[in-house]
Protein backbone atom coordinates (compact mmCIF):
# COMPACT_ATOMS: atom_id res chain seq x y z
CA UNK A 1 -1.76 -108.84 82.52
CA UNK A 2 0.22 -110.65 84.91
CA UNK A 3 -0.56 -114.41 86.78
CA UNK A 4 -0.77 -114.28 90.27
CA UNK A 5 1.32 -116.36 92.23
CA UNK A 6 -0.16 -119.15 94.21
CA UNK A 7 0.29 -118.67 97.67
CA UNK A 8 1.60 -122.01 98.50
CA UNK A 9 4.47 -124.75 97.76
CA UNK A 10 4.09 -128.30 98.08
CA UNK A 11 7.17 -130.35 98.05
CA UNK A 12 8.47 -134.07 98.07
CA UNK A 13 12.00 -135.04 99.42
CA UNK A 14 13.46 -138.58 99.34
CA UNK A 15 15.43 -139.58 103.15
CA UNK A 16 19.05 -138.23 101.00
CA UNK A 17 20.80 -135.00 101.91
CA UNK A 18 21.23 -134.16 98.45
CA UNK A 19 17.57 -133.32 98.58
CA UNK A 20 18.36 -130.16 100.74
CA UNK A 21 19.92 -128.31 98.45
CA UNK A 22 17.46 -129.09 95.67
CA UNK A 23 14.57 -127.88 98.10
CA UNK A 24 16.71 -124.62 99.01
CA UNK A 25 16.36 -123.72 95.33
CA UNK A 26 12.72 -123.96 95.22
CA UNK A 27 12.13 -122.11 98.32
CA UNK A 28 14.55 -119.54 97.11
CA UNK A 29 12.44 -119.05 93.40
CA UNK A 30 9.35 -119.37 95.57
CA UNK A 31 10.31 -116.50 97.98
CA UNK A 32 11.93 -114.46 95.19
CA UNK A 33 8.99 -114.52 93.03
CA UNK A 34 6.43 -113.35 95.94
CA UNK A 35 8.44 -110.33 97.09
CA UNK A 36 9.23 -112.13 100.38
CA UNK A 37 12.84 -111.35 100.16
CA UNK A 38 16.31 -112.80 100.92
CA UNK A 39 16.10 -112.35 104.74
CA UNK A 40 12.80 -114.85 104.70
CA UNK A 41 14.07 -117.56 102.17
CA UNK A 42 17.92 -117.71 103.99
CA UNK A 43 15.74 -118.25 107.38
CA UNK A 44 13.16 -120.90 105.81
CA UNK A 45 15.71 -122.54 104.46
CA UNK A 46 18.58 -122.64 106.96
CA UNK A 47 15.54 -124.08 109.26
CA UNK A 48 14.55 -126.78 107.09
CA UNK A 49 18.36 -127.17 106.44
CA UNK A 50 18.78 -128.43 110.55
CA UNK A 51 14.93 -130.23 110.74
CA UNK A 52 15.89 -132.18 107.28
CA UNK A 53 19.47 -133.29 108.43
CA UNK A 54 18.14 -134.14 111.63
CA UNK A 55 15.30 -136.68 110.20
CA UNK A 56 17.27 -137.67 107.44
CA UNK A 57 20.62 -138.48 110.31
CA UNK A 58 18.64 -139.72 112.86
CA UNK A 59 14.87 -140.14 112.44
CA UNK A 60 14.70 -143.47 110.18
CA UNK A 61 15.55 -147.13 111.83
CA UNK A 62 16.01 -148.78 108.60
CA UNK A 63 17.87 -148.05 105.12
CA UNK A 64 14.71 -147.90 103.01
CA UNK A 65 13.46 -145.26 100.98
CA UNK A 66 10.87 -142.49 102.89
CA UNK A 67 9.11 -139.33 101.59
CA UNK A 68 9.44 -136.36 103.60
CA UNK A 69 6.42 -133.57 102.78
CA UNK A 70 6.78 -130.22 102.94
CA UNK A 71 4.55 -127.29 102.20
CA UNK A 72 4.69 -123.78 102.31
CA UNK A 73 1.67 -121.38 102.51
CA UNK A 74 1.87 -117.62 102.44
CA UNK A 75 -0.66 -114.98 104.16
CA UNK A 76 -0.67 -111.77 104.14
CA UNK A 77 0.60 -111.99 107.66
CA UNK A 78 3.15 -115.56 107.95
CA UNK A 79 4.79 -117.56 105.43
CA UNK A 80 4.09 -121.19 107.32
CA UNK A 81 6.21 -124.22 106.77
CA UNK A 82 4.85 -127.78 107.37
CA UNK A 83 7.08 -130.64 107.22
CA UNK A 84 5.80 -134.37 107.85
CA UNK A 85 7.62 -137.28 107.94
CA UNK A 86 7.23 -140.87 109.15
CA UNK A 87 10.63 -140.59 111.11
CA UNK A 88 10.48 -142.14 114.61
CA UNK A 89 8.20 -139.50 117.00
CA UNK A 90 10.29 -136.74 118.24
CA UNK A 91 8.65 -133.12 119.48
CA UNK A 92 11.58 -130.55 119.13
CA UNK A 93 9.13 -128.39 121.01
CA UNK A 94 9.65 -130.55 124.24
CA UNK A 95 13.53 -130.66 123.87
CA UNK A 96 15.54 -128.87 126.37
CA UNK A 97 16.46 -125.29 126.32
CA UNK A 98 21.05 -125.16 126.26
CA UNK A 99 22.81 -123.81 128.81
CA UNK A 100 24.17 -121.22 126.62
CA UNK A 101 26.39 -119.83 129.11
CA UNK A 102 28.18 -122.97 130.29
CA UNK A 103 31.74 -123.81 129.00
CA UNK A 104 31.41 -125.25 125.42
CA UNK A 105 33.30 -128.05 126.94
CA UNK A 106 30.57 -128.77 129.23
CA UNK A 107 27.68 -128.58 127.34
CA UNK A 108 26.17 -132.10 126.21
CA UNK A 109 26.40 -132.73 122.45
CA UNK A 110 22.36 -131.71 121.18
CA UNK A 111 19.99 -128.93 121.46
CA UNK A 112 21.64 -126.29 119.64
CA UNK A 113 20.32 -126.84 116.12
CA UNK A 114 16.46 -126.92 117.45
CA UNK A 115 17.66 -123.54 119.72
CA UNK A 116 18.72 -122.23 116.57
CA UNK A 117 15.01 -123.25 115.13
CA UNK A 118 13.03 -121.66 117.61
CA UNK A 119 15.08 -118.76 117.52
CA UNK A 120 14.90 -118.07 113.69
CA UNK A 121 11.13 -118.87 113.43
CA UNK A 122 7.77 -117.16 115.45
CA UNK A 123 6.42 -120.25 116.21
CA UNK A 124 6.46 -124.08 116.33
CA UNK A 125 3.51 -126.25 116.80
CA UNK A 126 3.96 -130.01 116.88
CA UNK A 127 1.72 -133.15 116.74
CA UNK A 128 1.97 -137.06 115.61
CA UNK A 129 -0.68 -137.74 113.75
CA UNK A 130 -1.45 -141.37 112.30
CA UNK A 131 2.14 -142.36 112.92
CA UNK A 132 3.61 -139.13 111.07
CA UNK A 133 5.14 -136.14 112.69
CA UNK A 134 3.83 -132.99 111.87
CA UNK A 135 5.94 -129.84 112.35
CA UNK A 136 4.51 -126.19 111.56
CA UNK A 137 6.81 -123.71 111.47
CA UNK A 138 5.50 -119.82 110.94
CA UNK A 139 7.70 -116.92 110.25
CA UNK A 140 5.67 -113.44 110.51
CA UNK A 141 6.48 -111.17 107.62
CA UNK A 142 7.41 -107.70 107.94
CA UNK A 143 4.80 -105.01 106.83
């Protein structure tokens, strides 16, 4: 008789991009070992890849040490991602929409990474909550 899998992932990541890579290898064992396939891990991951690099870059005002949460939760339906951080407020949700068509050498230097987010995933909700952002990502899963 086999365990069954829990349905959900709960993960802790220091403000370092060497954490990415460590929490690409647990989403990838988590996804492989619920049947969620390749397709769904590569786009959870390259996802969290831009959102962590972003906080980690740009989010923090000081040099200390912060704890970024994530969690993942499978349904039947949606494999959501939560990420919360106490990075300075930002809403990607709100950011602008790129003139994809312009010239790439008139484009202003931003918006393509969170593009790329919205793109990959089915929806994005945001809130700050308590001084903390709160992203939740869901990615529907293919009958």
């Amino acid at each position: 008789m086999s365990r069954l899998q829990s349905p959900s992932l709960h993960l802790l990541a220091k403000n370092d991009l060497a954490e990415i890579g460590r929490i690409a290898a647990v989403i990838d064992k988590f996804c492989a070992d619920r049947g969620l396939g390749d397709e769904t891990a590569h786009a959870v991951n390259l996802v969290l890849d831009e959102l962590l690099t972003n906080t980690i870059s740009y989010g923090y005002t000081d040099a200390a040490g912060h704890v970024i949460d994530i969690a993942l939760t499978l349904s039947r339906e949606s494999l959501t991602v939560t990420i919360r951080d106490d990075a300075v407020a930002f809403d990607p949700t709100t950011a602008a929409t790129p003139d994809l068509d312009a010239e790439i050498d008139e484009r202003p230097i931003g918006g393509l990474g969170i593009h790329f987010v919205r793109t990959i995933m089915d929806k994005i909700e945001y809130r700050r909550v308590s001084g903390y952002n709160e992203l939740t990502l869901t990615k529907f899963l293919k009958s």
